[in-house]
N, C-alpha and C. Protein backbone atom coordinates (compact mmCIF):
# COMPACT_ATOMS: atom_id res chain seq x y z
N UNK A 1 2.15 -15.13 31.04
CA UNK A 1 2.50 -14.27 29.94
C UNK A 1 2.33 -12.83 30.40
N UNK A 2 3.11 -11.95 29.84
CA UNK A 2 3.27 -10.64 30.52
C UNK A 2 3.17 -9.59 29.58
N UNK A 3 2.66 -8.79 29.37
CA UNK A 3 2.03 -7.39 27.94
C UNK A 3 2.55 -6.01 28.84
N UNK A 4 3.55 -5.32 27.56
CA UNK A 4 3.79 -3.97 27.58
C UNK A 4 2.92 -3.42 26.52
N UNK A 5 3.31 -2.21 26.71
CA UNK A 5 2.83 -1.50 25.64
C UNK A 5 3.87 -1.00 24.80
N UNK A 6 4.02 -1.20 23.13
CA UNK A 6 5.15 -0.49 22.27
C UNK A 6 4.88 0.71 22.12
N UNK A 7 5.53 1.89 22.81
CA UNK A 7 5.06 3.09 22.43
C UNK A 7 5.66 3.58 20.81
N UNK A 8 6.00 3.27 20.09
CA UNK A 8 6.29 3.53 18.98
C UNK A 8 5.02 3.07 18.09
N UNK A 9 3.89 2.13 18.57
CA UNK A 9 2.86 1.71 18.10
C UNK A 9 1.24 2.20 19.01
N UNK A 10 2.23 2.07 20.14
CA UNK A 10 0.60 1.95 20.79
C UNK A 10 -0.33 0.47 21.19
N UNK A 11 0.41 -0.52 20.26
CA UNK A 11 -0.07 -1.80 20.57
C UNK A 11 0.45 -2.59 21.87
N UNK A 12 -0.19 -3.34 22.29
CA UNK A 12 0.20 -4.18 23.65
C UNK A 12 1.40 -5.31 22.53
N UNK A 13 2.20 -5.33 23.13
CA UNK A 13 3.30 -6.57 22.92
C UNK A 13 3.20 -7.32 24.16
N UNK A 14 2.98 -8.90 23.94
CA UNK A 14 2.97 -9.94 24.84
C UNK A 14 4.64 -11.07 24.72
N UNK A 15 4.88 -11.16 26.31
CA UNK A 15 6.10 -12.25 26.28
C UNK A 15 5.43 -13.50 27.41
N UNK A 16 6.73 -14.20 26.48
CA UNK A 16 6.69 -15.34 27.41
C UNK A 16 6.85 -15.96 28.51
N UNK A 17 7.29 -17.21 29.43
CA UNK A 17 8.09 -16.84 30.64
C UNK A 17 8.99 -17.02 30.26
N UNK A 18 9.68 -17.41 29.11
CA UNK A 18 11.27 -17.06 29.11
C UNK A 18 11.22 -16.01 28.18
N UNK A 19 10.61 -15.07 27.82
CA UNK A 19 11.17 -13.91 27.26
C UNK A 19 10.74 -13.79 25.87
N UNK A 20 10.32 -14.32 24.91
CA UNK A 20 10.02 -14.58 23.84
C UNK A 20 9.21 -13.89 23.45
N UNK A 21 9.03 -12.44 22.39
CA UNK A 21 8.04 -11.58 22.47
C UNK A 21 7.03 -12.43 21.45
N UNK A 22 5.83 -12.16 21.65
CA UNK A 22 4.81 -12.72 20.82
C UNK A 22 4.48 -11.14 20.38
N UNK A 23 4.08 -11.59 18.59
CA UNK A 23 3.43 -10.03 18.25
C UNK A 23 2.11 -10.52 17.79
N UNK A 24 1.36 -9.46 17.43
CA UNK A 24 -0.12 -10.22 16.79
C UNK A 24 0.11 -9.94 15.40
N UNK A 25 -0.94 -10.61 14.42
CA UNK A 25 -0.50 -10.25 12.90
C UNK A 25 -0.73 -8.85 12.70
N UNK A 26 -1.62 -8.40 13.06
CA UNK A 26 -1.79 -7.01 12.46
C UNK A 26 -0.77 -6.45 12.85
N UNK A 27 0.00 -6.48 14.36
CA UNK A 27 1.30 -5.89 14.37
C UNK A 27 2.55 -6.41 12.90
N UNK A 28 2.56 -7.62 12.98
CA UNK A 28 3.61 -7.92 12.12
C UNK A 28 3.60 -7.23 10.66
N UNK A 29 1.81 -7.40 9.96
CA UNK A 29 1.81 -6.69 8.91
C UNK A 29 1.62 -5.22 8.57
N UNK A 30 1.81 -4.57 9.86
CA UNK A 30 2.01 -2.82 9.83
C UNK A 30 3.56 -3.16 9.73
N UNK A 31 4.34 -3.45 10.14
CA UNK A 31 5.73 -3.47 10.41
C UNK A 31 6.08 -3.87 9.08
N UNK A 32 5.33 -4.77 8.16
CA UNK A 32 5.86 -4.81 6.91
C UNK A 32 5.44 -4.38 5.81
N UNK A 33 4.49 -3.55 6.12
CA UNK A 33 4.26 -2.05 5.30
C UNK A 33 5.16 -1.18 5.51
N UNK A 34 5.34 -1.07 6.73
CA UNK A 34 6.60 0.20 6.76
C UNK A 34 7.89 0.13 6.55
N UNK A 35 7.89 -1.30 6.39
CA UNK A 35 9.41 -1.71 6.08
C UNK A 35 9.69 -1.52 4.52
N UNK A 36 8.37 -2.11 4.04
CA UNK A 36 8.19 -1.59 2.32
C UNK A 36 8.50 0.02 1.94
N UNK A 37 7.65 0.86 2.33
CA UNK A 37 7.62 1.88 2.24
C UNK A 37 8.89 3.34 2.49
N UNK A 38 10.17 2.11 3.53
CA UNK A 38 11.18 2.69 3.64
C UNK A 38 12.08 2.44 2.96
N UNK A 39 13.17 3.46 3.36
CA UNK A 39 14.26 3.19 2.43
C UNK A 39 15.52 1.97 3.24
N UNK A 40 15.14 1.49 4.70
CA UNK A 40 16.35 1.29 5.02
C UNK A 40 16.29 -0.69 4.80
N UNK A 41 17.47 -0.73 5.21
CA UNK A 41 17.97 -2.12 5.16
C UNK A 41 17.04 -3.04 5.88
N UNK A 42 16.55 -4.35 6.30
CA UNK A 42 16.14 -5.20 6.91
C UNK A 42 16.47 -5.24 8.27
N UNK A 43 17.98 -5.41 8.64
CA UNK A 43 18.38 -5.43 9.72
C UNK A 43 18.89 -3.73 10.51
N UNK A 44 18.12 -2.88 9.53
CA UNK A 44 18.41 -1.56 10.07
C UNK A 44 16.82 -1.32 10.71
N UNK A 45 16.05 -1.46 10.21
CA UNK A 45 14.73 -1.73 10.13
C UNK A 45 14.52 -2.17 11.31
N UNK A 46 14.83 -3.50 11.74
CA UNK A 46 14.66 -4.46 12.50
C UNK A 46 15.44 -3.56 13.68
N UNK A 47 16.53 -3.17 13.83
CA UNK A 47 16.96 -2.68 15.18
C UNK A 47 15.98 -0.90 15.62
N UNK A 48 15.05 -0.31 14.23
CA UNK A 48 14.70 0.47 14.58
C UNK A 48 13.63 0.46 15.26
N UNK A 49 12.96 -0.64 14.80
CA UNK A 49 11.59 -1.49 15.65
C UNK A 49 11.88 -1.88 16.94
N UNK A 50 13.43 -1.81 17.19
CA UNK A 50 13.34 -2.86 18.64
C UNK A 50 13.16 -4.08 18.43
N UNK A 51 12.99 -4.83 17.46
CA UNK A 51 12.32 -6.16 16.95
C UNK A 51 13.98 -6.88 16.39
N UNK A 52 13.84 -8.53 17.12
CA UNK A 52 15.74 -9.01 16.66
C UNK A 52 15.35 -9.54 14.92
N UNK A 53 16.75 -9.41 14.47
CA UNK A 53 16.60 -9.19 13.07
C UNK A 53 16.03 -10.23 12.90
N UNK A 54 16.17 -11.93 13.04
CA UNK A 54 16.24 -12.87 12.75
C UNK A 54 14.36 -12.85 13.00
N UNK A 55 13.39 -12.35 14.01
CA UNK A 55 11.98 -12.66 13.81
C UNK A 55 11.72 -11.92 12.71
N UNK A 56 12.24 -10.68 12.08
CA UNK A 56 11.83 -9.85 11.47
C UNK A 56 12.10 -10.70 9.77
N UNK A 57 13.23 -11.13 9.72
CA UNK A 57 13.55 -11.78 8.84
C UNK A 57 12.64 -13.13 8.48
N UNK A 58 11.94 -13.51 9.28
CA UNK A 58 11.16 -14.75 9.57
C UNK A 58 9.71 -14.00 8.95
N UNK A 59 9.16 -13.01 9.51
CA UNK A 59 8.48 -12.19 9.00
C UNK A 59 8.32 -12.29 7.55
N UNK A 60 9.25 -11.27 7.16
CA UNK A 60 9.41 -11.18 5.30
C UNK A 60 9.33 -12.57 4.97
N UNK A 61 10.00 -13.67 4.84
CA UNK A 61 9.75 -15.10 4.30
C UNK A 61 8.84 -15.32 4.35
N UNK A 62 7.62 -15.18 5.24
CA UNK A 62 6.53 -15.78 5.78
C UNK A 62 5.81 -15.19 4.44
N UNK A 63 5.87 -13.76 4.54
CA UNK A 63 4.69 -12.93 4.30
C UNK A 63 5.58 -13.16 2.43
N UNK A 64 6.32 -13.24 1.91
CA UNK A 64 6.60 -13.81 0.68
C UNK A 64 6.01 -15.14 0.27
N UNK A 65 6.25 -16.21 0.87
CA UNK A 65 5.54 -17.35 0.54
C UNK A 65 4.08 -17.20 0.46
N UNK A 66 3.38 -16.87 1.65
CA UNK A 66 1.58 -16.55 1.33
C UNK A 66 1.41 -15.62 0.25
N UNK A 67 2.11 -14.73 -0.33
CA UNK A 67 1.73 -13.77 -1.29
C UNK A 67 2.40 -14.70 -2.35
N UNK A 68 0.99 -14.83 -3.24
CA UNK A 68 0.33 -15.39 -4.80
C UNK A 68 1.64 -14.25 -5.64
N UNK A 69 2.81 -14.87 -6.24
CA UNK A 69 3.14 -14.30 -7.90
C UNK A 69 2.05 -13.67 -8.54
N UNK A 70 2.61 -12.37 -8.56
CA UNK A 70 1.34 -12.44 -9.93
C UNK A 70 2.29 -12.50 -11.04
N UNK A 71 1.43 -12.72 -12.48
CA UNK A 71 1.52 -13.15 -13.75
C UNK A 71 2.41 -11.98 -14.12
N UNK A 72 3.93 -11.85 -14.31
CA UNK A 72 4.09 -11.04 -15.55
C UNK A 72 5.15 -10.41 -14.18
N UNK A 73 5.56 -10.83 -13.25
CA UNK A 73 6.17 -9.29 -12.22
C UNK A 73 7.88 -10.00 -12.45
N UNK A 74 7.75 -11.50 -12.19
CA UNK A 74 9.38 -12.06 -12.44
C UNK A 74 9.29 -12.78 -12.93
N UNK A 75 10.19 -14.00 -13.68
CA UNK A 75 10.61 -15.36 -14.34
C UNK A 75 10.97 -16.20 -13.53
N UNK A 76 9.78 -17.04 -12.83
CA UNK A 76 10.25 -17.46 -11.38
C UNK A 76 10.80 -19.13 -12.44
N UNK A 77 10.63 -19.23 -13.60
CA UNK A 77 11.39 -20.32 -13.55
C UNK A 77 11.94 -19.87 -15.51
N UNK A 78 13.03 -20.18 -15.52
CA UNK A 78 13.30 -19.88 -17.42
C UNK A 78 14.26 -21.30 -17.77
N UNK A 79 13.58 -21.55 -19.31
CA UNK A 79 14.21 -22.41 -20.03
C UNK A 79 15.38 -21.98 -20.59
N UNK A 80 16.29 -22.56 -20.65
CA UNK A 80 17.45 -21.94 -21.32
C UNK A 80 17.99 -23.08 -22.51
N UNK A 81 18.58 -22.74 -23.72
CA UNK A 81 19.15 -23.75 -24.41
C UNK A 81 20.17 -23.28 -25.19
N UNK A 82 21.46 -23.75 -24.53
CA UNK A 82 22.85 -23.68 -24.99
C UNK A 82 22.99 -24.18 -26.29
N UNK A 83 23.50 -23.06 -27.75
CA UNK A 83 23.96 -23.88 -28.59
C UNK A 83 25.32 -23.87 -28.77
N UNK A 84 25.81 -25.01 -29.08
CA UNK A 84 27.46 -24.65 -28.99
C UNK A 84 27.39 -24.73 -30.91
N UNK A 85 28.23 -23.69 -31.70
CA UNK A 85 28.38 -23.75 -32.69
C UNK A 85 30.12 -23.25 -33.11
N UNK A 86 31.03 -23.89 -34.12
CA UNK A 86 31.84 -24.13 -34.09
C UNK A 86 32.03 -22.42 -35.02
N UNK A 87 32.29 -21.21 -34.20
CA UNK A 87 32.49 -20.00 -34.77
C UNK A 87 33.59 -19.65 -33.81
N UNK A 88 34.27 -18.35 -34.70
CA UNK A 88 35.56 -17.61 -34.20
C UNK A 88 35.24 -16.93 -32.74
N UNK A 89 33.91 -16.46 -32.49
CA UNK A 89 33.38 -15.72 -31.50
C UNK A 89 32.83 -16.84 -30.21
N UNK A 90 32.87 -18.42 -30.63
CA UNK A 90 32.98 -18.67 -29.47
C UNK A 90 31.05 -19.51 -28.86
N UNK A 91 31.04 -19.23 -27.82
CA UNK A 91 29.44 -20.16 -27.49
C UNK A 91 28.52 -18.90 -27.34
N UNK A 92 27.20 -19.22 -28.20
CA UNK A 92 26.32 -18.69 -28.58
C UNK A 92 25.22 -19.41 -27.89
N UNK A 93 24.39 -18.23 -26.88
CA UNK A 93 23.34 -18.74 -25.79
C UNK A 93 21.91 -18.20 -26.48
N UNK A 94 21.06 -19.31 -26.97
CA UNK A 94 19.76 -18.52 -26.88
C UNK A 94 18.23 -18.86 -25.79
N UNK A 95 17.73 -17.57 -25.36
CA UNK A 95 17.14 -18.02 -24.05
C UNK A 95 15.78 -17.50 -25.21
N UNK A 96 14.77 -18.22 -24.92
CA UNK A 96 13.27 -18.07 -25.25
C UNK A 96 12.39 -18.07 -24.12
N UNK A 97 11.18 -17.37 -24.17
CA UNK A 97 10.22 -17.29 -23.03
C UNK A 97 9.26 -18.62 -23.17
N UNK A 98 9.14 -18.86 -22.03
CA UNK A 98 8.30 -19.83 -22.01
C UNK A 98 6.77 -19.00 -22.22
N UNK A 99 5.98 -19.89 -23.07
CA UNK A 99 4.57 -18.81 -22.96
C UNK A 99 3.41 -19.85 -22.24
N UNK A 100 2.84 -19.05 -21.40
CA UNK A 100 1.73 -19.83 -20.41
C UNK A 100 0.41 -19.92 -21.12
């Protein structure tokens, strides 16, 4: 295994023998603070790091699944119940919140 240094960080980056960069977490989760904190795209992001989109993208999923929902931020699941009623205006949808 073979270590540069990222000068855009300062951290040692380690590869493989075929090439495969290994990062450490604390690298990965500075990189996705700053990815938060910016304005640009994922894969703009990702080519500004030097980093290929597809680990970076692997990244965000990762670090989405371990991070706990909290209560109240989205509707990660909604009931819905279609009424069909025989009016001039047609199908009438009413959605209610589910309460926890």
């Amino acid at each position: 295994m073979s270590s540069i240094i990222d000068p855009s960080t300062g951290s040692i980056v380690k590869s493989d023998r075929i090439g495969r960069t290994r990062y450490t977490r604390q690298y990965k989760q500075r990189g996705l603070a700053a990815f938060e904190s910016s304005s640009l795209s994922a894969p703009s992001f990702a080519a500004h790091c030097g980093i290929k989109y597809p680990t970076f993208a692997l990244w965000t999923t990762a670090a989405k699944r371990s991070t706990p929902d909290r209560v109240g931020d989205s509707a990660t699941f909604l009931i819905a119940e279609v009424a069909m009623r025989r009016r001039r205006s047609g199908i009438t949808a009413s959605l209610r919140q589910r309460r926890s």
